[in-house]
Protein backbone atom coordinates (compact mmCIF):
# COMPACT_ATOMS: atom_id res chain seq x y z
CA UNK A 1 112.02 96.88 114.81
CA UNK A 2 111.91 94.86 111.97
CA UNK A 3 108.81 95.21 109.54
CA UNK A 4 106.89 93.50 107.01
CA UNK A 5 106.28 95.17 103.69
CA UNK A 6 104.82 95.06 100.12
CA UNK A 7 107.18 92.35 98.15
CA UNK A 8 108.76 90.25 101.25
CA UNK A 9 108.77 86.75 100.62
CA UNK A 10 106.78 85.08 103.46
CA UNK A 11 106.27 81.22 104.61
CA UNK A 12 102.25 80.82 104.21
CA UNK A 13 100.48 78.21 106.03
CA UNK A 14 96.83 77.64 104.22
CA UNK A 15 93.85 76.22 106.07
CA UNK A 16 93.96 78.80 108.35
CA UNK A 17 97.46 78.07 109.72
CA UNK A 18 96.85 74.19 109.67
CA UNK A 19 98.34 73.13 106.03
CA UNK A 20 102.02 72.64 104.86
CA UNK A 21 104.50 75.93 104.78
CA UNK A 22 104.62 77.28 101.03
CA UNK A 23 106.65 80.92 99.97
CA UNK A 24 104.90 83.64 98.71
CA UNK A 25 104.89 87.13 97.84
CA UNK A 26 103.14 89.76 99.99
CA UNK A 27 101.16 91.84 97.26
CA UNK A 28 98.91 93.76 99.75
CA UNK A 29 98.56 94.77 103.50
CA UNK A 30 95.26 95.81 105.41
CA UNK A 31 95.29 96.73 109.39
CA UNK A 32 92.98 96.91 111.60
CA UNK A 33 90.31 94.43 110.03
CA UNK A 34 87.34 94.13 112.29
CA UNK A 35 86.05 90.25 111.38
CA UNK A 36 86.62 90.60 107.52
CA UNK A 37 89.60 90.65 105.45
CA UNK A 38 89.29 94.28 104.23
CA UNK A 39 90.84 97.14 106.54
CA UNK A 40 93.28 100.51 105.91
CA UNK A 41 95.83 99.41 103.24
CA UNK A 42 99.08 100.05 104.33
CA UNK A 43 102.94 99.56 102.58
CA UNK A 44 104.41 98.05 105.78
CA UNK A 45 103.70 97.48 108.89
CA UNK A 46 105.49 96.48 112.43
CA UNK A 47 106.05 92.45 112.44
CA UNK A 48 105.23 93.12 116.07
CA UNK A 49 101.61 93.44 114.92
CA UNK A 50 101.63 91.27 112.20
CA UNK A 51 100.43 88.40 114.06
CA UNK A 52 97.23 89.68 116.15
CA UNK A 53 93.98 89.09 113.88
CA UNK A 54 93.51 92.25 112.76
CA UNK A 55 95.99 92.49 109.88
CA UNK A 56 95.71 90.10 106.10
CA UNK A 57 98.03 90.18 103.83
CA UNK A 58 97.10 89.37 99.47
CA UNK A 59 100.01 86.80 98.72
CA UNK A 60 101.20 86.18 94.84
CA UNK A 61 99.86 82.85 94.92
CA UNK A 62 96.17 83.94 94.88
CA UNK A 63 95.25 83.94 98.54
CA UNK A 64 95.50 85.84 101.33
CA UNK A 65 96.21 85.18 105.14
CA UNK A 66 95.49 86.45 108.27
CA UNK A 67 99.25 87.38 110.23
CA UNK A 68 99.44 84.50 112.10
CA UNK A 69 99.31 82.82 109.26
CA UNK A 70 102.41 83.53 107.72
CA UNK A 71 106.49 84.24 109.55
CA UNK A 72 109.12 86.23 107.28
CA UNK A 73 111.39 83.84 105.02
């Protein structure tokens, strides 16, 4: 099962999914987020539940994004 982890380049779409695709850096991973952005940190995690609401991820570019946000480059 392929997984997402700490320095994969990612396609990021702000706005909450709406704007244009940008790459960026995954600097930081939190699961299990219950209506915030902060949860358990983690160093990788299943891309199988990357895209439910409960995990953000920091990106390089200053922002962060919940995992349906972003799809691996």
């Amino acid at each position: 099962m392929k997984k997402l982890k700490i320095g994969d380049k990612v396609s990021w779409r702000g706005g909450f999914g709406f704007d244009g695709p940008q790459n960026a850096k995954v600097e930081g991973i939190d699961i299990n987020c219950q209506g915030g952005k902060h949860g358990d940190q983690v160093d990788e995690v299943d891309w199988s539940k990357v895209t439910r609401d409960n995990c953000v991820v920091s990106l390089n570019n200053g922002h962060w994004a919940y995992g349906n946000q972003i799809q691996p480059v």
